[in-house]
N, C-alpha and C. Protein backbone atom coordinates (compact mmCIF):
# COMPACT_ATOMS: atom_id res chain seq x y z
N UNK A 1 -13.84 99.62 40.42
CA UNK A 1 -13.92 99.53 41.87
C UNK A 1 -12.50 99.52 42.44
N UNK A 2 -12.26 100.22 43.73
CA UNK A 2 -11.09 100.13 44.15
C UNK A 2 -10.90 98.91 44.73
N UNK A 3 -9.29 98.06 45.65
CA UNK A 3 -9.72 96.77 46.05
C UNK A 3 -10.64 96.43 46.96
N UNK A 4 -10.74 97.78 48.04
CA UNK A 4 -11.58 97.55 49.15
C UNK A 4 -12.99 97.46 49.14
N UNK A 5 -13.43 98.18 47.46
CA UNK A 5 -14.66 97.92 47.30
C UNK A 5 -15.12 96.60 46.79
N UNK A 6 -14.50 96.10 46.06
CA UNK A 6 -13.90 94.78 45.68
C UNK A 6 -13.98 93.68 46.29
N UNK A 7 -13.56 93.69 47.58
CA UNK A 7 -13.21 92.57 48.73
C UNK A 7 -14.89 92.97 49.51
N UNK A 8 -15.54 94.00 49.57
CA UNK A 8 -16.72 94.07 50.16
C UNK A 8 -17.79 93.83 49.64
N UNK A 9 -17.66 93.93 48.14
CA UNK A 9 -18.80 93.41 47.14
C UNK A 9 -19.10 91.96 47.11
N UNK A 10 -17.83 91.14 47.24
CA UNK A 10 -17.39 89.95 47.40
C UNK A 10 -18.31 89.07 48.14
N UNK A 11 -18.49 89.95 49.46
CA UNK A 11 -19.12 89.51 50.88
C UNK A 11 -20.87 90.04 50.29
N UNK A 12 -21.19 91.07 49.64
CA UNK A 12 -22.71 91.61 49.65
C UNK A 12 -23.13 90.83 48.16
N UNK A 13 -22.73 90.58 47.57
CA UNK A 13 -23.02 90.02 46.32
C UNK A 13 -24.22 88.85 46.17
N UNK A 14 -25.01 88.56 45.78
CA UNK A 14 -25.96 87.23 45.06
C UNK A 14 -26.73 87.09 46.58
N UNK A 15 -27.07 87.89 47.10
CA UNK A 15 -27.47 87.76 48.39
C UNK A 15 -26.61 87.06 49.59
N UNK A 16 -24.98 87.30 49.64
CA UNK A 16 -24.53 86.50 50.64
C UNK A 16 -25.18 86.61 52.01
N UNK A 17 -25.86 87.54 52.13
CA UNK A 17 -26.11 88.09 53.41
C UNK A 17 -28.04 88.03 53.57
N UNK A 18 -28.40 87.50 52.74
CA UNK A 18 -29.86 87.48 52.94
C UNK A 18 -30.63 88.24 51.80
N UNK A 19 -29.88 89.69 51.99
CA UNK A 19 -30.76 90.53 50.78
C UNK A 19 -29.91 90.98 49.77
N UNK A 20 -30.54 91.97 49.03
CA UNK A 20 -30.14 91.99 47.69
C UNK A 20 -28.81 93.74 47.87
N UNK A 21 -27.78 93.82 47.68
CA UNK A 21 -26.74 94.93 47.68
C UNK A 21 -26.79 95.49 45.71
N UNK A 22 -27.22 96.67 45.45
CA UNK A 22 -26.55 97.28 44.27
C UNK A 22 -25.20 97.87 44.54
N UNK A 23 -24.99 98.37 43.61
CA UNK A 23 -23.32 98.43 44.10
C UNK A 23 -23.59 99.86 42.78
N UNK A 24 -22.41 100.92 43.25
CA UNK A 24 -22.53 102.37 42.27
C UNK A 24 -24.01 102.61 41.95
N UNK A 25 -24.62 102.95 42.88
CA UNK A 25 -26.38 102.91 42.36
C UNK A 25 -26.90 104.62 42.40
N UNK A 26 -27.25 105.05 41.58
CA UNK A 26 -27.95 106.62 41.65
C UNK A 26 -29.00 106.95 42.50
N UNK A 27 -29.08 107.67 43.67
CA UNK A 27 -29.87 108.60 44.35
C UNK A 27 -30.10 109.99 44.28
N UNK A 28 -30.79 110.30 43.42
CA UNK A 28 -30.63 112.14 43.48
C UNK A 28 -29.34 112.33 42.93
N UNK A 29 -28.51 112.84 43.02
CA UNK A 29 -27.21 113.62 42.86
C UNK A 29 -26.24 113.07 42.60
N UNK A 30 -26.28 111.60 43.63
CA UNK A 30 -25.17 110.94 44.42
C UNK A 30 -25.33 109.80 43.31
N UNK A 31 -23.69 109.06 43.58
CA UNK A 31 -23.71 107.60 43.48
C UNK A 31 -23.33 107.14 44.42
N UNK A 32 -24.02 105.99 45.28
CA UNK A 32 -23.37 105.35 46.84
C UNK A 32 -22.72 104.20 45.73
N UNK A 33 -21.89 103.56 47.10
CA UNK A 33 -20.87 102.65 46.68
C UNK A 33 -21.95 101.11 46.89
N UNK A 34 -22.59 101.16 47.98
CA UNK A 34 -23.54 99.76 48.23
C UNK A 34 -24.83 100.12 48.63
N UNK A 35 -26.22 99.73 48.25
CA UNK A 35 -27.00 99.78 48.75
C UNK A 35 -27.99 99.20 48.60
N UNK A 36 -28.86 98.73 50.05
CA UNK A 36 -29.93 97.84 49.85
C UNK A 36 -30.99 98.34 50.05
N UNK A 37 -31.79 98.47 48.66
CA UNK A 37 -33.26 99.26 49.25
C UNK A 37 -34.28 98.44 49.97
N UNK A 38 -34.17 97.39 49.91
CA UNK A 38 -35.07 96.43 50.96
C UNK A 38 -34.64 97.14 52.54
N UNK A 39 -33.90 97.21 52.73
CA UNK A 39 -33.68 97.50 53.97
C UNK A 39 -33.01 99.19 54.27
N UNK A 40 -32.92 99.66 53.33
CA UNK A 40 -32.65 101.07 53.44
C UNK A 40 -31.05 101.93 53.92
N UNK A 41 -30.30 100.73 53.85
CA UNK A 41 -28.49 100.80 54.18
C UNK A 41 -28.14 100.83 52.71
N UNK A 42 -27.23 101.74 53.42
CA UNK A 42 -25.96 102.33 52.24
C UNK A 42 -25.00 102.27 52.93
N UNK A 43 -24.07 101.84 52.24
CA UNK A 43 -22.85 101.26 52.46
C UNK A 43 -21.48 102.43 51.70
N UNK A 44 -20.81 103.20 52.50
CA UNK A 44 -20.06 103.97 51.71
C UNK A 44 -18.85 103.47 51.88
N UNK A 45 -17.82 103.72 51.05
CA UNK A 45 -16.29 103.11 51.50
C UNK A 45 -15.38 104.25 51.20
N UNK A 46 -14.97 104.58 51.84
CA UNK A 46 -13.96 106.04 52.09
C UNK A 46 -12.27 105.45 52.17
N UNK A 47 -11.67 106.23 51.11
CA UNK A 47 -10.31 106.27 51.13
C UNK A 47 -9.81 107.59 52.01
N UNK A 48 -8.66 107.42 51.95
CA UNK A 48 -7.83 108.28 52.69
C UNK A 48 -8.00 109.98 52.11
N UNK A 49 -8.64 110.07 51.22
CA UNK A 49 -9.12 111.65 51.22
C UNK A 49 -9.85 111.94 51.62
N UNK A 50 -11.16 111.17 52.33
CA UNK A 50 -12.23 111.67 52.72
C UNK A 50 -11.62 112.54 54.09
N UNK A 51 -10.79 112.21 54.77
CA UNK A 51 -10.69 112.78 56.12
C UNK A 51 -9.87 113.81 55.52
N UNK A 52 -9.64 114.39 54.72
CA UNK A 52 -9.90 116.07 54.51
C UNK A 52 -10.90 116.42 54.40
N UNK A 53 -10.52 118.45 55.50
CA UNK A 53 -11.97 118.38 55.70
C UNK A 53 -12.61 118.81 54.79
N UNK A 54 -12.21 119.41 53.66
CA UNK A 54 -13.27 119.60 52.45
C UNK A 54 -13.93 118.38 52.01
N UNK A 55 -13.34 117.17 51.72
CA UNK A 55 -14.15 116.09 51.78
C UNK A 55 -15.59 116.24 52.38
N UNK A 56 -14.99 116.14 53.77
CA UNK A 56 -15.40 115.44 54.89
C UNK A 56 -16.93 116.59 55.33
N UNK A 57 -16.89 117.62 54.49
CA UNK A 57 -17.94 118.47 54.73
C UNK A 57 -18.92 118.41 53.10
N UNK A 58 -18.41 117.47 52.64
CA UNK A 58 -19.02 117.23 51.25
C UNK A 58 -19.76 115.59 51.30
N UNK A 59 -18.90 115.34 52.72
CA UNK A 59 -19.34 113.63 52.66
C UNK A 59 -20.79 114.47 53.89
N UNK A 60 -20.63 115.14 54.72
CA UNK A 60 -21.44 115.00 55.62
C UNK A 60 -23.00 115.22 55.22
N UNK A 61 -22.90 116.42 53.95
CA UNK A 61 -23.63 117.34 52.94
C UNK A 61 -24.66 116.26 52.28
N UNK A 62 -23.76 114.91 51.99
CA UNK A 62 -24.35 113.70 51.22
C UNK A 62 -24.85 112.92 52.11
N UNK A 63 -24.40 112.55 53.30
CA UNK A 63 -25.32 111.64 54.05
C UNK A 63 -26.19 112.11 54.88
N UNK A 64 -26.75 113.97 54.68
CA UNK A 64 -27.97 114.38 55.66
C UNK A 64 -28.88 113.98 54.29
N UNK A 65 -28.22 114.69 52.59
CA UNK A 65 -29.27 114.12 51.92
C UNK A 65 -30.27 112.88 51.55
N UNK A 66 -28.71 112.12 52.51
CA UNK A 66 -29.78 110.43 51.80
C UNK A 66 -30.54 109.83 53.28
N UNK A 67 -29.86 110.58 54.13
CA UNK A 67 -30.69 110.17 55.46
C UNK A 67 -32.20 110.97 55.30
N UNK A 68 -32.25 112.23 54.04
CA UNK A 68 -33.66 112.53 54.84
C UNK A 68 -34.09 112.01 53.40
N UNK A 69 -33.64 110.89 52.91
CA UNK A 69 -34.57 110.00 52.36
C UNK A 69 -34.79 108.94 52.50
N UNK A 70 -35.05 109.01 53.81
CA UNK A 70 -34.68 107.64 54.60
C UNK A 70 -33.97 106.46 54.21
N UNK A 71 -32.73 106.82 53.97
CA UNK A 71 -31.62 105.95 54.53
C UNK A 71 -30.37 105.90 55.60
N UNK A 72 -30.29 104.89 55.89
CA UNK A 72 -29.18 104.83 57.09
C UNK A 72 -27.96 104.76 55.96
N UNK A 73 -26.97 105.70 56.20
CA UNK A 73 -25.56 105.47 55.70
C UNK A 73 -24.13 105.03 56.72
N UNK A 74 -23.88 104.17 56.32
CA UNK A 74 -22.58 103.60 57.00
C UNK A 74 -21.26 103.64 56.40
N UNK A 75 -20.43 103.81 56.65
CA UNK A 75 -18.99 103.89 56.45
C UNK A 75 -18.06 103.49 56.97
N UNK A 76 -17.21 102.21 55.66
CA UNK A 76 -15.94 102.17 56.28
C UNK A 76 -15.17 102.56 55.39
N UNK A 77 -13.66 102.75 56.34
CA UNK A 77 -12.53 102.76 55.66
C UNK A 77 -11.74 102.06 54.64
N UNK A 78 -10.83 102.00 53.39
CA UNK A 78 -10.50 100.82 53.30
C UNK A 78 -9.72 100.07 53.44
N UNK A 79 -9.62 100.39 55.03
CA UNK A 79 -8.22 99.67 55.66
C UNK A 79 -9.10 98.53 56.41
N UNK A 80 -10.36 99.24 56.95
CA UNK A 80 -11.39 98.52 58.11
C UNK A 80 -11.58 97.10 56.97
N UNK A 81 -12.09 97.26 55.67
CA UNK A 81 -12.15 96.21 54.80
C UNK A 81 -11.08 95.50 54.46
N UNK A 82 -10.38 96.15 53.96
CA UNK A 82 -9.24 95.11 53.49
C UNK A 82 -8.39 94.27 54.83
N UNK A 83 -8.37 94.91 56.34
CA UNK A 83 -7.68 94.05 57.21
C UNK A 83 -8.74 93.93 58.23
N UNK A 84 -9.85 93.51 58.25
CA UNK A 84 -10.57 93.13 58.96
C UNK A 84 -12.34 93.23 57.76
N UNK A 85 -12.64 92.45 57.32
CA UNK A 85 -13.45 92.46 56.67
C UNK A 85 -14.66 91.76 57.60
N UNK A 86 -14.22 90.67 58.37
CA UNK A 86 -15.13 90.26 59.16
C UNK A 86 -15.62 90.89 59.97
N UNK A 87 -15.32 91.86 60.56
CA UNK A 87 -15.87 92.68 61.85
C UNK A 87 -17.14 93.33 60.93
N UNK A 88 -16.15 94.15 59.69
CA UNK A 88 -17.62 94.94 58.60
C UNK A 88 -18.63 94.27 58.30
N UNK A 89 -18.14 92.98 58.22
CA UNK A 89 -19.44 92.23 57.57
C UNK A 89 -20.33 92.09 58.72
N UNK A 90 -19.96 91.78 59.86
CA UNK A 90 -20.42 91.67 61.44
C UNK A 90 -21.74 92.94 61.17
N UNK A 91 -21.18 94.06 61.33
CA UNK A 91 -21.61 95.21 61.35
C UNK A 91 -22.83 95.81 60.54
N UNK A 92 -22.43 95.07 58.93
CA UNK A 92 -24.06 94.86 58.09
C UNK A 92 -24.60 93.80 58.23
N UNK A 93 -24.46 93.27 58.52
CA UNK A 93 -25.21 91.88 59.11
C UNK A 93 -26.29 92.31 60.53
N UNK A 94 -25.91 92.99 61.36
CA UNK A 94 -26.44 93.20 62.47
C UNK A 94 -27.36 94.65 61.80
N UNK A 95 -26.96 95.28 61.09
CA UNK A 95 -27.66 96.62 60.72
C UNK A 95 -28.55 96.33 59.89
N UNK A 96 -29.10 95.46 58.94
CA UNK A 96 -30.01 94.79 58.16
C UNK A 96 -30.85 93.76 58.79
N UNK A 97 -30.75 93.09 59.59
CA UNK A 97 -31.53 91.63 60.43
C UNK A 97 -32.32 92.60 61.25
């Protein structure tokens, strides 16, 4: 795990948050970085290559696939985690309840 995934697992782990987070979990094709199938969030964490746009047309490619299996995918940066972790956590907290 990189640190930012690290410092966010931290927060989703043993149910801090109510429900249950896998973490590197297989969907079809993909591996997401967090996800709760009770509630149907995926949690992606993007470094500084994703905003190339070859990435960024490979990230988009992956979240129509997992949205039309019904999931919601979210994304942060891992700057948004590592210097503000509370706002993210804010953010799955309110997207799961």
């Amino acid at each position: 795990m990189t640190e930012a995934e690290s410092v966010l697992w931290n927060s989703l782990r043993n149910k801090n948050l109510g429900v249950k987070f896998l973490r590197q979990h297989i969907i079809g094709d993909y591996i997401v970085d967090f996800v709760c199938q009770e509630t149907g969030l995926i949690i992606e964490v993007d470094g500084g290559y994703h905003s190339e746009p070859c990435q960024k047309e490979d990230d988009d490619t992956r979240t129509r696939y997992l949205e039309s299996k019904g999931f919601k995918v979210i994304r942060f940066t891992n700057e948004e985690i590592l210097f503000n972790i509370e706002s993210v956590i804010n953010k799955v907290y309110n997207l799961i309840k």
